[in-house]
N, C-alpha and C. Protein backbone atom coordinates (compact mmCIF):
# COMPACT_ATOMS: atom_id res chain seq x y z
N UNK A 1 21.61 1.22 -25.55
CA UNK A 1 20.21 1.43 -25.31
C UNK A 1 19.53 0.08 -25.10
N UNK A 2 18.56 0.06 -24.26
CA UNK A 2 17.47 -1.30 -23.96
C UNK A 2 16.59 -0.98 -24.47
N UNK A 3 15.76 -1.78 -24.64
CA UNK A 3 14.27 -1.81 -25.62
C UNK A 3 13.65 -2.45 -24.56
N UNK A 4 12.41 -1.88 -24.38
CA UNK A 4 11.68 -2.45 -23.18
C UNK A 4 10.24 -2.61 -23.98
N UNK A 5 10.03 -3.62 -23.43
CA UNK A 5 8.29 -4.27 -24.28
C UNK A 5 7.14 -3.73 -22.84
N UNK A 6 6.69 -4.01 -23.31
CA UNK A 6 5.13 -4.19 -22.13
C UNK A 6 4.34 -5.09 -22.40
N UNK A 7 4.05 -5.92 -21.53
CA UNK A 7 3.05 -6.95 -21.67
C UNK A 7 1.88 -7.18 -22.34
N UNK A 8 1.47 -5.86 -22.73
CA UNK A 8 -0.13 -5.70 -23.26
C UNK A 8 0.03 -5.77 -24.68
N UNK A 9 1.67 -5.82 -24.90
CA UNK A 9 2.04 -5.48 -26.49
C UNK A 9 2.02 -4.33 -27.24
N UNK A 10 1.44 -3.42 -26.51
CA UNK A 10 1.13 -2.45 -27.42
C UNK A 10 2.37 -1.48 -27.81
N UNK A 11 3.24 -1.24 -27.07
CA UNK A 11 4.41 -0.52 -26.86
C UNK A 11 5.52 -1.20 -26.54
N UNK A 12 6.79 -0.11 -27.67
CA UNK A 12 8.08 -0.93 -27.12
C UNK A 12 9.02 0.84 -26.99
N UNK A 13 9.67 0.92 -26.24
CA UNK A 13 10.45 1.94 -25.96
C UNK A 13 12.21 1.49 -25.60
N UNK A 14 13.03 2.17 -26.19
CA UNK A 14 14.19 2.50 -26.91
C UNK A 14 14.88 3.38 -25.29
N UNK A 15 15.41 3.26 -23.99
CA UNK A 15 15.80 3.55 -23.25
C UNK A 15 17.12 4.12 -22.94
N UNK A 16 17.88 4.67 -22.76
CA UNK A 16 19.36 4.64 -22.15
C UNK A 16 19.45 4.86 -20.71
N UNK A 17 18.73 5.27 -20.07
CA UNK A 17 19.15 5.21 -18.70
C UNK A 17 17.73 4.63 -17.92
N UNK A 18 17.40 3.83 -16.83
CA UNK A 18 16.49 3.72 -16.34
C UNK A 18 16.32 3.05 -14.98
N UNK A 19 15.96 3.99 -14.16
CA UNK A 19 15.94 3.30 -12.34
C UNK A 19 15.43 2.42 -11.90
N UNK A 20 15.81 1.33 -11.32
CA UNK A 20 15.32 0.18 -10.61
C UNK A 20 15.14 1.15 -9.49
N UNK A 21 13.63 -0.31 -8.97
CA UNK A 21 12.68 0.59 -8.12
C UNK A 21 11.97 -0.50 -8.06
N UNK A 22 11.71 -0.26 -5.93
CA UNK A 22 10.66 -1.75 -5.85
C UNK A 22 9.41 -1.16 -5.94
N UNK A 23 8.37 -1.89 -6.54
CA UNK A 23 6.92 -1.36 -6.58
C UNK A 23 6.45 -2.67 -6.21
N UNK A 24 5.34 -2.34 -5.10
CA UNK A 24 4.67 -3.34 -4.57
C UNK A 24 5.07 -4.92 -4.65
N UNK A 25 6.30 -4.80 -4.20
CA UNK A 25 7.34 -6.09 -3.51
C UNK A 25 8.04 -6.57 -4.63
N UNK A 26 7.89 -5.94 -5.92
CA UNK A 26 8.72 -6.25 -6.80
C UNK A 26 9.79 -5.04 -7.95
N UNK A 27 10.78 -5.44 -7.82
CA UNK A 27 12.15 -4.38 -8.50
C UNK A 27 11.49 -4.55 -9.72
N UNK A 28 11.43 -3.39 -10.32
CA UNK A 28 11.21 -2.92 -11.64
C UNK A 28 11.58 -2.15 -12.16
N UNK A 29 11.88 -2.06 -13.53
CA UNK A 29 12.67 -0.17 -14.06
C UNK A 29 11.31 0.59 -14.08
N UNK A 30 11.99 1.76 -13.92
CA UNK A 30 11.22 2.97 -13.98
C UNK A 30 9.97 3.23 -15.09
N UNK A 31 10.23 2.28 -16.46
CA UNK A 31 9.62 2.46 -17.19
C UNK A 31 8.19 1.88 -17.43
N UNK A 32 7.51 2.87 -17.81
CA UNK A 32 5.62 2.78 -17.90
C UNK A 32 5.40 2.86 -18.79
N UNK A 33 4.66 1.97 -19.41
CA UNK A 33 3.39 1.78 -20.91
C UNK A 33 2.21 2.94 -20.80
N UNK A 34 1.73 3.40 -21.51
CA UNK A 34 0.45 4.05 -21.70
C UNK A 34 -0.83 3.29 -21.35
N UNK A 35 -0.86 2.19 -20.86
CA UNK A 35 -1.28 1.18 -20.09
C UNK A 35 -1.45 1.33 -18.59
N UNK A 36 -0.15 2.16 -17.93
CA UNK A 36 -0.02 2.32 -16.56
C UNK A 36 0.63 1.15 -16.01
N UNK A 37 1.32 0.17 -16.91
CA UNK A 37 1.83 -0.96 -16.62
C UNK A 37 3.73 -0.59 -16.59
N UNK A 38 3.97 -1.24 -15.99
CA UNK A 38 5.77 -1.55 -15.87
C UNK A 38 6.55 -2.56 -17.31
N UNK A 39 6.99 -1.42 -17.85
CA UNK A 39 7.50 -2.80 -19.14
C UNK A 39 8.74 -3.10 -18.75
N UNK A 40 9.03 -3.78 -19.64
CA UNK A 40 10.25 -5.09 -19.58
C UNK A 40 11.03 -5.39 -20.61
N UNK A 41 12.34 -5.79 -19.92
CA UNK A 41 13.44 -5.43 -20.82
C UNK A 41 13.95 -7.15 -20.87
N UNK A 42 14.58 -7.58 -21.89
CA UNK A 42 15.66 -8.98 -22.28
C UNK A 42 16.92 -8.72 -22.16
N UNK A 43 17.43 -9.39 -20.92
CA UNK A 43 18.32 -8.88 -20.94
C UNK A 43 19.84 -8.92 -22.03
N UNK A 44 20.82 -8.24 -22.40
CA UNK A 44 21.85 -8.65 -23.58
C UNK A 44 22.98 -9.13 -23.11
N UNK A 45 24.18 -8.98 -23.24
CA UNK A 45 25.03 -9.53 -22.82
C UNK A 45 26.05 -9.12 -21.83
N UNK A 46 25.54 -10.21 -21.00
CA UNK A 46 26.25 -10.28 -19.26
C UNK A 46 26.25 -9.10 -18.22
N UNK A 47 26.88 -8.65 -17.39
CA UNK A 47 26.59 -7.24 -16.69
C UNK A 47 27.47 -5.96 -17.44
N UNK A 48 26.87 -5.15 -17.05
CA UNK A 48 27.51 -3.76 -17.60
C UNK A 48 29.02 -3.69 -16.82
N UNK A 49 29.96 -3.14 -17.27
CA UNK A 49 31.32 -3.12 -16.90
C UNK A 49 31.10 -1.69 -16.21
N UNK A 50 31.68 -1.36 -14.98
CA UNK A 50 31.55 -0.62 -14.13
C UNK A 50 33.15 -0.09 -13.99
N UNK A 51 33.26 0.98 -13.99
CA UNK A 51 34.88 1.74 -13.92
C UNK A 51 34.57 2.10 -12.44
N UNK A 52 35.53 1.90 -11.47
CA UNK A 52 35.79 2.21 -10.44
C UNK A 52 37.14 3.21 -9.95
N UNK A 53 36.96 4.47 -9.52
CA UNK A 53 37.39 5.32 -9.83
C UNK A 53 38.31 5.48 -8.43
N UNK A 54 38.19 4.72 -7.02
CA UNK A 54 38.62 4.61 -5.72
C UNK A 54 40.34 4.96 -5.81
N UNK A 55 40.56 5.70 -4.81
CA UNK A 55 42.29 6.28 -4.73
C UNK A 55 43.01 4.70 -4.63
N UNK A 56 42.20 3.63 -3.87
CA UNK A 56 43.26 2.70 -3.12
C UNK A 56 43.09 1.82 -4.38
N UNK A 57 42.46 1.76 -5.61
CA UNK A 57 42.71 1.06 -6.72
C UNK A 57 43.23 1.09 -7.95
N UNK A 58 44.31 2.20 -7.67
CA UNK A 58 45.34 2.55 -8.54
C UNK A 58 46.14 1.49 -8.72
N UNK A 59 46.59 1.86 -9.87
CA UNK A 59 48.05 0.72 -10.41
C UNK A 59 48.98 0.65 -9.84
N UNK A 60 49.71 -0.48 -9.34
CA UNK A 60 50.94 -0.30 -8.64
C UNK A 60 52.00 0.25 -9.28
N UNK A 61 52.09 0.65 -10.37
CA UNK A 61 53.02 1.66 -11.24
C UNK A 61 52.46 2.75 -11.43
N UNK A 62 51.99 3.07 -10.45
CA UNK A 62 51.47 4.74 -10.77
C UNK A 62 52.36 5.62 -10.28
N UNK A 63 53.03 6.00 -10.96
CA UNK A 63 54.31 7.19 -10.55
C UNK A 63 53.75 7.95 -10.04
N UNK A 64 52.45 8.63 -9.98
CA UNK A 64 51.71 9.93 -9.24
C UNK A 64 51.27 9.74 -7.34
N UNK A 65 51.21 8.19 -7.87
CA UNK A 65 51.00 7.63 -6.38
C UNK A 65 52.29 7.55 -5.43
N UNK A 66 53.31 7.35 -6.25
CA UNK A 66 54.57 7.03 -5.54
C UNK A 66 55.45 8.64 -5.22
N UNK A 67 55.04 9.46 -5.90
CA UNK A 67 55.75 10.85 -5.20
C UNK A 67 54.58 11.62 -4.54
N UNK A 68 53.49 11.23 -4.52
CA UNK A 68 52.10 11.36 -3.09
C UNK A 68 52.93 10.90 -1.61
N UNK A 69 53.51 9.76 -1.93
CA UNK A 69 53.99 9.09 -0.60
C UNK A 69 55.35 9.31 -0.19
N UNK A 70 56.17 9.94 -0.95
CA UNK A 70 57.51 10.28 -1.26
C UNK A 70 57.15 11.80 -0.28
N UNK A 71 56.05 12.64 -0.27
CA UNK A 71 55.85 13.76 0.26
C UNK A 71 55.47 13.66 1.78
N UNK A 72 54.93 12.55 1.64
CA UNK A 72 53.94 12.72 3.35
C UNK A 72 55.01 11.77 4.21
């Protein structure tokens, strides 16, 4: 979860998912203060790890891959 502040201080909100989105020439998350303002997050540590799920980035020991090709 991210914790996102808002500038005005008044609010901090506790997030798990939230859309980047340009608003008037600038990327911002989705998230709004009771303010009508865009709050803001710090970011933690480094980028999120992304699983990539693509057929052609299988393991070269994938036995499932090797009798796929054994067929065709």
């Amino acid at each position: 979860m991210t914790l996102y502040k808002c500038k005005c201080g008044k609010e901090e909100r506790e997030v798990t998912k939230a859309k980047i989105v340009l608003r008037e020439g600038k990327w911002v998350a989705d998230v709004i203060c009771s303010c009508n303002k865009y709050m803001d997050s710090e970011p933690t540590e480094g980028m999120p790890s992304l699983k990539r799920t693509e057929p052609t980035l299988s393991n070269k020991d994938d036995m499932l891959w090797d009798k796929a090709k054994e067929q065709l």
